[in-house]
PDB file of N, CA and C in Angstrom:
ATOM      1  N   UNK A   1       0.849  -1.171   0.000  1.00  0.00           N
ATOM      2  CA  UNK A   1       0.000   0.000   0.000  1.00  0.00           C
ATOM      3  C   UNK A   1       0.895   1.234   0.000  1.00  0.00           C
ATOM      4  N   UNK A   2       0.578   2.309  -0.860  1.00  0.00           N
ATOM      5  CA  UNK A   2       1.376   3.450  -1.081  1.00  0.00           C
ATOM      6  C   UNK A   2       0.655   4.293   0.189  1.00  0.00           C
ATOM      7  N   UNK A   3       1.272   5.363   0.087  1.00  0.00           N
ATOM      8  CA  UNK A   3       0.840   6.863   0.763  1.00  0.00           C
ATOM      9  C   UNK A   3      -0.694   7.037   0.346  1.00  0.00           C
ATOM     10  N   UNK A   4      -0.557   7.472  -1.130  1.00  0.00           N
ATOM     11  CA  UNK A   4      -1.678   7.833  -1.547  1.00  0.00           C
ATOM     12  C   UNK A   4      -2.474   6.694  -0.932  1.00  0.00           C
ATOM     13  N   UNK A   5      -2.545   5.629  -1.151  1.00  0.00           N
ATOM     14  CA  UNK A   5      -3.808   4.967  -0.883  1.00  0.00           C
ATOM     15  C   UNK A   5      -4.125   4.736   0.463  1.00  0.00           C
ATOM     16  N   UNK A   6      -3.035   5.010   1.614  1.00  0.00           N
ATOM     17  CA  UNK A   6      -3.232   5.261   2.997  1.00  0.00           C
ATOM     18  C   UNK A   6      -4.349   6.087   3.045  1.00  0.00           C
ATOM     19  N   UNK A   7      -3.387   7.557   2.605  1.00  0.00           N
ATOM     20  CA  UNK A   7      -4.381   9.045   2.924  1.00  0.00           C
ATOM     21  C   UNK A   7      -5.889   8.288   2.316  1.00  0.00           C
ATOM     22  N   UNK A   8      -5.849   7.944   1.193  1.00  0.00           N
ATOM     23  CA  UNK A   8      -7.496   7.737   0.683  1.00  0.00           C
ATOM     24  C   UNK A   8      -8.598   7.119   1.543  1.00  0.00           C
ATOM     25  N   UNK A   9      -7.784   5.774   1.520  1.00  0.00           N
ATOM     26  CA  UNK A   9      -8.400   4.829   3.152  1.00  0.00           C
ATOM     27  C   UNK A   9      -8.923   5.995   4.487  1.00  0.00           C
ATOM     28  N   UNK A  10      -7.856   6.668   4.691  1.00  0.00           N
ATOM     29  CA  UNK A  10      -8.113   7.528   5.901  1.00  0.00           C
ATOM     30  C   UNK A  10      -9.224   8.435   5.859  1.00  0.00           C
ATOM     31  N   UNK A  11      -8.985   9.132   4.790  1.00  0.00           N
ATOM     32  CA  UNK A  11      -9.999  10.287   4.371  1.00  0.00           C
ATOM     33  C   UNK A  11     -11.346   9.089   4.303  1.00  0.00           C
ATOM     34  N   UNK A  12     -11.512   8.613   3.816  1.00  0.00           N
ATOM     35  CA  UNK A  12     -12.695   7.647   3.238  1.00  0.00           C
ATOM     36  C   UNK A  12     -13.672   7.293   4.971  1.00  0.00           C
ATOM     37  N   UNK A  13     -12.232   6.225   5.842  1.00  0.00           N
ATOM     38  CA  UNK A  13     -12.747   6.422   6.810  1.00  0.00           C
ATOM     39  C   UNK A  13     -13.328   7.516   7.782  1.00  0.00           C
ATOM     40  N   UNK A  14     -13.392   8.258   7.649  1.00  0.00           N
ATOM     41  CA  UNK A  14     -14.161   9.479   8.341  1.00  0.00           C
ATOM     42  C   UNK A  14     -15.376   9.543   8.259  1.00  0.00           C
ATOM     43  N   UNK A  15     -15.749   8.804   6.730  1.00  0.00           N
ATOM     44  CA  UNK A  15     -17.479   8.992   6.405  1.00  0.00           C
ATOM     45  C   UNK A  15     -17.736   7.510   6.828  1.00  0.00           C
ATOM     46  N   UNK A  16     -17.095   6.328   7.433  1.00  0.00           N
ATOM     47  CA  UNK A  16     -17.481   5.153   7.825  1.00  0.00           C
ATOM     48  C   UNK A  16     -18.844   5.152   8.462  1.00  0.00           C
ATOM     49  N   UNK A  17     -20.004   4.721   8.315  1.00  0.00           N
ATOM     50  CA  UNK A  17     -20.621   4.373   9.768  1.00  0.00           C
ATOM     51  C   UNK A  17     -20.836   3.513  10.916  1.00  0.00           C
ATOM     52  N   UNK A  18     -19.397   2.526  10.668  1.00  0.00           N
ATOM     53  CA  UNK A  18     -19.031   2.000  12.115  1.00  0.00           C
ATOM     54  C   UNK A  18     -18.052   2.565  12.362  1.00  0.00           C
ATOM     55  N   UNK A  19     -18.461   3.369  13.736  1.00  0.00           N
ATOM     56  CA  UNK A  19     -17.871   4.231  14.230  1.00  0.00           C
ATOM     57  C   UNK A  19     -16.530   3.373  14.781  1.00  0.00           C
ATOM     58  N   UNK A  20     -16.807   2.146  15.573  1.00  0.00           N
ATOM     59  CA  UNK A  20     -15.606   1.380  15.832  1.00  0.00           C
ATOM     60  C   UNK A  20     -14.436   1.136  14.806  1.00  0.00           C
ATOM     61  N   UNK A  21     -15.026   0.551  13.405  1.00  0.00           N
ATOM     62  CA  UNK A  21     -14.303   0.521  12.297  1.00  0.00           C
ATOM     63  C   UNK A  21     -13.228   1.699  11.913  1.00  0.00           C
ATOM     64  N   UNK A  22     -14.138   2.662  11.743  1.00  0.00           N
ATOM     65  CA  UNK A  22     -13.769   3.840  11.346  1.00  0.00           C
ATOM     66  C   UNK A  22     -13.042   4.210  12.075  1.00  0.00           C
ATOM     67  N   UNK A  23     -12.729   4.651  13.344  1.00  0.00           N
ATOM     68  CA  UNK A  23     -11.788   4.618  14.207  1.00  0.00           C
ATOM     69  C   UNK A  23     -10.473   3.993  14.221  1.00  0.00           C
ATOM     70  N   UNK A  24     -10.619   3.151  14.188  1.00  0.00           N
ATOM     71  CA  UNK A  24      -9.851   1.531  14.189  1.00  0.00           C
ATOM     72  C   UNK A  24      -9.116   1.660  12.979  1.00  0.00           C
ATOM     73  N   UNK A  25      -9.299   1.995  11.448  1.00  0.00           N
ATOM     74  CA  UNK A  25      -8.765   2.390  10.800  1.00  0.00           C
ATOM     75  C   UNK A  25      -8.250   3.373  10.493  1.00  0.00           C
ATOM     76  N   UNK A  26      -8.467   4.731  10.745  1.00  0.00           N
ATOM     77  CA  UNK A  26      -8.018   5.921  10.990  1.00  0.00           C
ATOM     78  C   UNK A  26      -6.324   5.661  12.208  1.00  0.00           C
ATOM     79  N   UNK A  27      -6.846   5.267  12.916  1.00  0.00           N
ATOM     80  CA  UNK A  27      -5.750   4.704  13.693  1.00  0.00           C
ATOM     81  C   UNK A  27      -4.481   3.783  12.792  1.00  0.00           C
ATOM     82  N   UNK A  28      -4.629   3.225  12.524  1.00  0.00           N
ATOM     83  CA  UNK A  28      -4.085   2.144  12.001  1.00  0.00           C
ATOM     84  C   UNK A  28      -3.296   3.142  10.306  1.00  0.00           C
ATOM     85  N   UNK A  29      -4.137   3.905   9.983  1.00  0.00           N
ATOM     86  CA  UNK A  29      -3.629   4.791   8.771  1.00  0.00           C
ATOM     87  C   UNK A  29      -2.680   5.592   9.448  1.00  0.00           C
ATOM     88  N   UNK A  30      -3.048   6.343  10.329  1.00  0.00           N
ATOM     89  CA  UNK A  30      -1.983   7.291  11.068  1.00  0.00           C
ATOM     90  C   UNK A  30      -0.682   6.771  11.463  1.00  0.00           C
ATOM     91  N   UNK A  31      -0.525   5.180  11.966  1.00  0.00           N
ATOM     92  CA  UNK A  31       0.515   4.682  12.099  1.00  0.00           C
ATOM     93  C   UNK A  31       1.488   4.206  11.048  1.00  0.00           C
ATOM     94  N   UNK A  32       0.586   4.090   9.908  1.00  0.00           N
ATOM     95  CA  UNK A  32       1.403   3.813   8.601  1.00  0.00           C
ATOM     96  C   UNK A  32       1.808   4.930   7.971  1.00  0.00           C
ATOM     97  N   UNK A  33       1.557   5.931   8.210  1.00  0.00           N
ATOM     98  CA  UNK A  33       1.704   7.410   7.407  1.00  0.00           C
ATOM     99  C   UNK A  33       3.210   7.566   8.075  1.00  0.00           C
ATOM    100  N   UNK A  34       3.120   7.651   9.518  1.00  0.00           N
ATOM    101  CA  UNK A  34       4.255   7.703  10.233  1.00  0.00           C
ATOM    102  C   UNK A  34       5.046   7.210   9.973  1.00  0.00           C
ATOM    103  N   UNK A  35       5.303   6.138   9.807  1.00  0.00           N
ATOM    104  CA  UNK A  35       6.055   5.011   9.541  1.00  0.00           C
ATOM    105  C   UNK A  35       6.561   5.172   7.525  1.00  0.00           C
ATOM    106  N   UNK A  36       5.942   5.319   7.247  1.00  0.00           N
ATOM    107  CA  UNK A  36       6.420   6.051   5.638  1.00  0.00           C
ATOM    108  C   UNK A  36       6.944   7.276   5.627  1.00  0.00           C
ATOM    109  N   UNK A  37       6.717   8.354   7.213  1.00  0.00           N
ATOM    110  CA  UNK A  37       7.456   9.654   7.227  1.00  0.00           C
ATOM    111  C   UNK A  37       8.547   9.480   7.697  1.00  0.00           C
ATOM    112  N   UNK A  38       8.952   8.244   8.053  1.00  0.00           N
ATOM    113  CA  UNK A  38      10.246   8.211   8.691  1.00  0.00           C
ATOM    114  C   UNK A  38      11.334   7.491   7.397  1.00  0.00           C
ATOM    115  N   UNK A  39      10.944   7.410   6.526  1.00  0.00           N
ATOM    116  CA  UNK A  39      11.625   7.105   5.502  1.00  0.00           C
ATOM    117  C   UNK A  39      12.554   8.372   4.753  1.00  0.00           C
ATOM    118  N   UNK A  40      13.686   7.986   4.045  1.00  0.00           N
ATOM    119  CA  UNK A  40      14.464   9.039   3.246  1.00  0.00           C
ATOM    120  C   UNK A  40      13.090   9.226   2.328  1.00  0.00           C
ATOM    121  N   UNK A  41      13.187  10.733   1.663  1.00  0.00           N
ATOM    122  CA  UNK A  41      12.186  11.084   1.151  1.00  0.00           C
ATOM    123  C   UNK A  41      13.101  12.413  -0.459  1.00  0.00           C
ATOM    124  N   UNK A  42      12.441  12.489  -1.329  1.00  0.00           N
ATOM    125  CA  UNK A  42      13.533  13.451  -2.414  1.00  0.00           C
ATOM    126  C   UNK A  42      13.396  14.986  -1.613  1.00  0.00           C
ATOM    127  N   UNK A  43      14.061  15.494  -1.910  1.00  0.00           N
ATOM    128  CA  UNK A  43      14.445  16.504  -1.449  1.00  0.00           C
ATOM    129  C   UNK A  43      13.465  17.442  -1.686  1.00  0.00           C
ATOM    130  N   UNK A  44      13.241  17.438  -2.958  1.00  0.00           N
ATOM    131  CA  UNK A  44      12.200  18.242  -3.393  1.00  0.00           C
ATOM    132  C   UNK A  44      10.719  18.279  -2.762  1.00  0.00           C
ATOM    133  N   UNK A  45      10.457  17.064  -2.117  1.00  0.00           N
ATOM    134  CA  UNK A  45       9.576  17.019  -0.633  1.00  0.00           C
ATOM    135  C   UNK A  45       9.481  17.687   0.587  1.00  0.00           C
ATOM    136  N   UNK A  46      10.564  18.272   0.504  1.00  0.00           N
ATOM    137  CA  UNK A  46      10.991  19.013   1.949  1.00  0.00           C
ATOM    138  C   UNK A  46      10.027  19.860   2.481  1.00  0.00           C
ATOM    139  N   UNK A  47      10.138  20.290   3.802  1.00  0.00           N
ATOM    140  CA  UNK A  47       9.549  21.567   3.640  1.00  0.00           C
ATOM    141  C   UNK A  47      10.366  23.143   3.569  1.00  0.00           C
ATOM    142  N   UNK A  48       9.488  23.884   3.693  1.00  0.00           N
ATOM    143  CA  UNK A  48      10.488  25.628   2.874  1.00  0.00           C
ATOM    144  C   UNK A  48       9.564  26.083   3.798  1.00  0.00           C
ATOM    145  N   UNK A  49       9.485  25.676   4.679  1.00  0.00           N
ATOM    146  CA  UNK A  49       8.732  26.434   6.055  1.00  0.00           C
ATOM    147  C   UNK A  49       9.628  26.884   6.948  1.00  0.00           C
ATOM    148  N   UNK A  50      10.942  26.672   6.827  1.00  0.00           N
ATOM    149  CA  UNK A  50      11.719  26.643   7.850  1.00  0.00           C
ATOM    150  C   UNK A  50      11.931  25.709   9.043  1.00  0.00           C
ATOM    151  N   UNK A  51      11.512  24.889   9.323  1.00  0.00           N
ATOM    152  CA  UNK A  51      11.013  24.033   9.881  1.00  0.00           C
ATOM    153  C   UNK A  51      12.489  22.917   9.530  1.00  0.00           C
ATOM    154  N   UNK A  52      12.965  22.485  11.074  1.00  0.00           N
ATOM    155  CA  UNK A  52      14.399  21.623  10.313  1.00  0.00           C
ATOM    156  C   UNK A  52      13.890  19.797  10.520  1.00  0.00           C
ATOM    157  N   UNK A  53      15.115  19.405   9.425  1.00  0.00           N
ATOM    158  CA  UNK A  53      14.587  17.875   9.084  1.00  0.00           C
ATOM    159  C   UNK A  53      16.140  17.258   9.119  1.00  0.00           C
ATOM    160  N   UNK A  54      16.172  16.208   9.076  1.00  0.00           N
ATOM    161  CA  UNK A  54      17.573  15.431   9.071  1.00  0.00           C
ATOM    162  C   UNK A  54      17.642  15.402   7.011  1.00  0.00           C
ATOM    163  N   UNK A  55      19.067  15.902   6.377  1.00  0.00           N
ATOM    164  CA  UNK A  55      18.992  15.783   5.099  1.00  0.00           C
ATOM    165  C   UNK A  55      20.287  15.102   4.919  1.00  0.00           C
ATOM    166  N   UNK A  56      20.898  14.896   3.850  1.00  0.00           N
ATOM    167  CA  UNK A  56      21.356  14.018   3.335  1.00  0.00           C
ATOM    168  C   UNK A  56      21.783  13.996   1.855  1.00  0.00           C
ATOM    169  N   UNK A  57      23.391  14.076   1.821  1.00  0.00           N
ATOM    170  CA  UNK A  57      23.505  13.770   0.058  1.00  0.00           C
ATOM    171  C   UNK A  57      24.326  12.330  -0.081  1.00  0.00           C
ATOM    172  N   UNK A  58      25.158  12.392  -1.382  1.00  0.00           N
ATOM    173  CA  UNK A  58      25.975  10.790  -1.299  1.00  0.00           C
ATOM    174  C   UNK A  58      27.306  10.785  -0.407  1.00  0.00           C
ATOM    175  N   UNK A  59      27.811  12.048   0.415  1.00  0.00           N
ATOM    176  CA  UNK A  59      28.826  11.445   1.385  1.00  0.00           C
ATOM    177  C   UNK A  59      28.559  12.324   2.964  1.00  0.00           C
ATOM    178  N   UNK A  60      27.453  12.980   3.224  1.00  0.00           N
ATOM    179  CA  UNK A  60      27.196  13.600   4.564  1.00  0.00           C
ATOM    180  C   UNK A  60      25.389  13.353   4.342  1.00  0.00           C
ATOM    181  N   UNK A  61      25.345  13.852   6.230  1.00  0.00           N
ATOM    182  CA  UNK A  61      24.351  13.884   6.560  1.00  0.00           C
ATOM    183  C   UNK A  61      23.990  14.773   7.334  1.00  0.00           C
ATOM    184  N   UNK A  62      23.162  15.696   8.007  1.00  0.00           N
ATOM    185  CA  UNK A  62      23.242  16.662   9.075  1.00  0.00           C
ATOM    186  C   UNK A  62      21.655  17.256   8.990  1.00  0.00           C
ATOM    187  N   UNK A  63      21.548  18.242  10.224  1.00  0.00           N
ATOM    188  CA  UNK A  63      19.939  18.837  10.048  1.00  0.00           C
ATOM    189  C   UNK A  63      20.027  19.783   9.642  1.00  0.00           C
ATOM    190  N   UNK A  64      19.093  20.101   8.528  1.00  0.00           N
ATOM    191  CA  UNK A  64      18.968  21.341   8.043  1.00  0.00           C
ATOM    192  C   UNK A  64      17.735  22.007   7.744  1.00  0.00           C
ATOM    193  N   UNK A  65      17.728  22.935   7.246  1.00  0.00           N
ATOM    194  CA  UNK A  65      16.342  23.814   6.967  1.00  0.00           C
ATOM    195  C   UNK A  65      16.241  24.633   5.801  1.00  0.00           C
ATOM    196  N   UNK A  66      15.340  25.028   5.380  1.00  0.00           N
ATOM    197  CA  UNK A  66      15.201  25.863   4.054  1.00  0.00           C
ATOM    198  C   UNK A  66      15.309  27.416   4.633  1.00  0.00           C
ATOM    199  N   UNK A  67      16.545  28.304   3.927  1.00  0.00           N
ATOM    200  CA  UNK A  67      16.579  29.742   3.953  1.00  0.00           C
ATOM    201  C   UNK A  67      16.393  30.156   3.095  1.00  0.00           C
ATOM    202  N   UNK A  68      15.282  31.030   3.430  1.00  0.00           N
ATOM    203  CA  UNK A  68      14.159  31.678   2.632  1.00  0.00           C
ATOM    204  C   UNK A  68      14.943  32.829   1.861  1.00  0.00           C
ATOM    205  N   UNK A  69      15.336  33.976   2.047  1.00  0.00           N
ATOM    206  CA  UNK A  69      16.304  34.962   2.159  1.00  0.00           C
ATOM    207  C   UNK A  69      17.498  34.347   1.309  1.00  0.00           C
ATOM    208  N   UNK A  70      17.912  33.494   1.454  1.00  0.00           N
ATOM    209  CA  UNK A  70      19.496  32.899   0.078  1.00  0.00           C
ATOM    210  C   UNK A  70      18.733  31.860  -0.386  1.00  0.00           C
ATOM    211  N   UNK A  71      17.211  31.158  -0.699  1.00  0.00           N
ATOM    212  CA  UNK A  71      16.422  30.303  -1.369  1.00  0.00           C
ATOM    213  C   UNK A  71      17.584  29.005  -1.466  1.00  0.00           C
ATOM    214  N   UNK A  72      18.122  28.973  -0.367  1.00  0.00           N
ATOM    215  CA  UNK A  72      19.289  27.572  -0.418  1.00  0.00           C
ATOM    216  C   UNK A  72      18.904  26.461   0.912  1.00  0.00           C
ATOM    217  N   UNK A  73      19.197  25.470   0.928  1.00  0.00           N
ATOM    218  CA  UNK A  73      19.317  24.900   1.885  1.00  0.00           C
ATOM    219  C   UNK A  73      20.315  25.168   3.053  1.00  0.00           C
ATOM    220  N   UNK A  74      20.044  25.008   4.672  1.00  0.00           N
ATOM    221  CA  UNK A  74      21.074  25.619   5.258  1.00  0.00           C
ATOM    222  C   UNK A  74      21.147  24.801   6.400  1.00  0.00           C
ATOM    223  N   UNK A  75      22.405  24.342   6.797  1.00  0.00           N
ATOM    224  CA  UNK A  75      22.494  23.509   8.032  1.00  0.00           C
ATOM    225  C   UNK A  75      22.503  24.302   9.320  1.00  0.00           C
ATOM    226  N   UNK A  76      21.910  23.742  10.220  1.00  0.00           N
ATOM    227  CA  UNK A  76      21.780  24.273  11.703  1.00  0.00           C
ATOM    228  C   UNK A  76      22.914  24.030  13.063  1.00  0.00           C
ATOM    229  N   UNK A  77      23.805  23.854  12.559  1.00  0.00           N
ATOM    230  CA  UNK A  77      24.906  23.234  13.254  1.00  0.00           C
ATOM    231  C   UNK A  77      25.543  24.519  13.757  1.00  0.00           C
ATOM    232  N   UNK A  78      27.114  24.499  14.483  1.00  0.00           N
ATOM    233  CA  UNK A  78      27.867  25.197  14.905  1.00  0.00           C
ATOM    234  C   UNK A  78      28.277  25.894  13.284  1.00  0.00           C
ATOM    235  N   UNK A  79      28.659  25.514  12.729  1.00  0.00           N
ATOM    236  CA  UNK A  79      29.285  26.124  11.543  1.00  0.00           C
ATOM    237  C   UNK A  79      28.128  26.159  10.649  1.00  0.00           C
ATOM    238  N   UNK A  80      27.170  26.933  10.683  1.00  0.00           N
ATOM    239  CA  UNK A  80      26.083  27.587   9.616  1.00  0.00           C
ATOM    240  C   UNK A  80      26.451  27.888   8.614  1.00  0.00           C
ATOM    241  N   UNK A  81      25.923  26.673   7.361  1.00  0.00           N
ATOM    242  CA  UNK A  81      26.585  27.788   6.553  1.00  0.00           C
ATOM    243  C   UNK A  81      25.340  26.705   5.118  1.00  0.00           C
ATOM    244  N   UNK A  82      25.198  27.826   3.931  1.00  0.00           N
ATOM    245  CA  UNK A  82      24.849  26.933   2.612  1.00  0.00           C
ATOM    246  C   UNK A  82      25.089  25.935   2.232  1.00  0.00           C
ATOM    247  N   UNK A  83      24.433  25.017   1.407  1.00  0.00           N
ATOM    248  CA  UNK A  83      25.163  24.043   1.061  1.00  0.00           C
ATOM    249  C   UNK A  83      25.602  24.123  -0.116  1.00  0.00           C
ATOM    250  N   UNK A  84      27.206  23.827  -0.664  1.00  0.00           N
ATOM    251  CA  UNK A  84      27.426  24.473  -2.050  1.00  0.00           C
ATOM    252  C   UNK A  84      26.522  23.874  -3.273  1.00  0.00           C
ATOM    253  N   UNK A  85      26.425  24.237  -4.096  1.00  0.00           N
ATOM    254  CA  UNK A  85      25.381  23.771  -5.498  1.00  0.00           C
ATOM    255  C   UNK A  85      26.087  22.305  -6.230  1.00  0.00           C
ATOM    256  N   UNK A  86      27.795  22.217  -5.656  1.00  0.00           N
ATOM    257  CA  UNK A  86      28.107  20.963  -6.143  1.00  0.00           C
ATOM    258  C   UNK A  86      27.531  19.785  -5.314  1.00  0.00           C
ATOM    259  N   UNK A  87      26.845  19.654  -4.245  1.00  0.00           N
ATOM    260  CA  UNK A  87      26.252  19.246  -3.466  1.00  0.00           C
ATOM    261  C   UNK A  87      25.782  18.836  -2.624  1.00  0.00           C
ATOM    262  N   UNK A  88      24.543  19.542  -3.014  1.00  0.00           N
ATOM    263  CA  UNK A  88      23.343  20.196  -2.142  1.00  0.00           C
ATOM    264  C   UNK A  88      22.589  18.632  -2.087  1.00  0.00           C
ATOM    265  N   UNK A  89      21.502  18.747  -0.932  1.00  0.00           N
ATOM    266  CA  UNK A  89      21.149  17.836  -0.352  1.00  0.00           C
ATOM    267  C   UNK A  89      20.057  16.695  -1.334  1.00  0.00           C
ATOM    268  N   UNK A  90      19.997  15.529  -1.291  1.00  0.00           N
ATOM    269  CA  UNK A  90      19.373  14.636  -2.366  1.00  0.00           C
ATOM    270  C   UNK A  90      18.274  14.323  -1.626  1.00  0.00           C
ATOM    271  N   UNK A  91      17.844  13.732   0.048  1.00  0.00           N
ATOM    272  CA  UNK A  91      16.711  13.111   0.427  1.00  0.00           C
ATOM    273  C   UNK A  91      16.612  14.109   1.636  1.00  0.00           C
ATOM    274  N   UNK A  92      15.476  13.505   2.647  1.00  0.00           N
ATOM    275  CA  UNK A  92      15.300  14.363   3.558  1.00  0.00           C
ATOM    276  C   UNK A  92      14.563  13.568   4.567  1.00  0.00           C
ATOM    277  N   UNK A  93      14.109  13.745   5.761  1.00  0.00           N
ATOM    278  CA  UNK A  93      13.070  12.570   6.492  1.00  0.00           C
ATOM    279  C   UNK A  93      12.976  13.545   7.603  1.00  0.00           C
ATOM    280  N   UNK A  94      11.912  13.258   8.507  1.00  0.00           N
ATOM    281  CA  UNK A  94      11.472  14.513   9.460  1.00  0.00           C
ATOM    282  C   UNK A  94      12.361  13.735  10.926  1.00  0.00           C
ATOM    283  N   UNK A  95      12.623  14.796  11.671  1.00  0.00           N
ATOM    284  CA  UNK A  95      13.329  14.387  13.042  1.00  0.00           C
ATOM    285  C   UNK A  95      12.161  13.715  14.087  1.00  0.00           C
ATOM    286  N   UNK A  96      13.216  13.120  14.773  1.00  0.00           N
ATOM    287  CA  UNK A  96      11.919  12.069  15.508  1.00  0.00           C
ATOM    288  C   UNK A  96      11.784  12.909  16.288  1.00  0.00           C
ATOM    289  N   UNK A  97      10.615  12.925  17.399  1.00  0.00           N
ATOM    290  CA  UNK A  97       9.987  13.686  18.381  1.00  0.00           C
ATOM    291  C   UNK A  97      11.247  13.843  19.238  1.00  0.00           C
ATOM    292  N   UNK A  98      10.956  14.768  20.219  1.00  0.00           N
ATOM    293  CA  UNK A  98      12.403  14.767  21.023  1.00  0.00           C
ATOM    294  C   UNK A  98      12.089  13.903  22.638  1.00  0.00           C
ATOM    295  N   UNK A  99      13.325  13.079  23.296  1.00  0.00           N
ATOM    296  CA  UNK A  99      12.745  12.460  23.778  1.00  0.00           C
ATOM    297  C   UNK A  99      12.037  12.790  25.486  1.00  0.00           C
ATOM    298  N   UNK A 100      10.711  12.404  25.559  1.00  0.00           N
ATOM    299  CA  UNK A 100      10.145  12.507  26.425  1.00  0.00           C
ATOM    300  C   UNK A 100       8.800  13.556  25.997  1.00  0.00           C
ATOM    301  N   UNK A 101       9.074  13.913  24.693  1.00  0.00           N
ATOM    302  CA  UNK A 101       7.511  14.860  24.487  1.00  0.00           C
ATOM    303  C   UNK A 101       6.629  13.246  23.966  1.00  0.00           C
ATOM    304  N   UNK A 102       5.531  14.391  24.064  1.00  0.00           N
ATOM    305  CA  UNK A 102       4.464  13.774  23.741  1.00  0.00           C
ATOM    306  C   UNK A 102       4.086  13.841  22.573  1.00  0.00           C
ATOM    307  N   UNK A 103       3.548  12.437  22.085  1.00  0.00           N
ATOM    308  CA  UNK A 103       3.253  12.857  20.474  1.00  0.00           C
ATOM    309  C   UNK A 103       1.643  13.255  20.329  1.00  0.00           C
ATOM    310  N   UNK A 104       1.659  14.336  19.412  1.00  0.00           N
ATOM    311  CA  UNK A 104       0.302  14.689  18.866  1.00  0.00           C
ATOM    312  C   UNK A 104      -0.730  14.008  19.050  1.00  0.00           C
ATOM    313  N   UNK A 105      -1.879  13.963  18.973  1.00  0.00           N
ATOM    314  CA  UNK A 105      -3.444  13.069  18.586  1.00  0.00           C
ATOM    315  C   UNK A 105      -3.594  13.667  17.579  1.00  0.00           C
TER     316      UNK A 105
END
């Protein structure tokens, strides 16, 4: 089962009228969505919210974020800096919760 057909399932379940069902699957979609967000993902997926993610090309890895202002990718580390255009980051995957928060409903 892809993404798309998760989200569809999910969305779909909402109009269920077993409420148990419907539930029960909604649940069960949310855990697979997760579980596909924790995957490397293309870059071009990212977000440009600013918002930082763990990225990744063919010989580093580090967290970074989209700067809006130089429209480049930018790591968040001690040494801030662009990533050069010979290369710039290929995948991306979201950071896991930090530990001891709570995750969303």
């Amino acid at each position: 089962m892809n993404r798309e057909q998760i989200e569809e399932l999910f969305e779909r379940s909402k109009n269920d009228r077993a409420i148990i069902v419907g539930s029960e699957v909604r649940q069960l979609c949310t855990l697979a969505l997760r579980g596909l967000e924790a995957q490397w993902q293309p870059i071009e997926t990212a977000p440009k919210d600013g918002s930082c993610f763990l990225a990744c090309s063919g010989s580093w890895q580090t967290v970074c974020h989209w700067h809006r202002a130089a429209e480049s990718w930018a790591t968040n580390g001690p040494l801030y800096s662009l990533y050069p255009p010979d290369e710039p980051p290929t995948h991306w995957m979201p950071l896991p919760p930090a530990h001891g928060a709570k995750e969303p409903t």
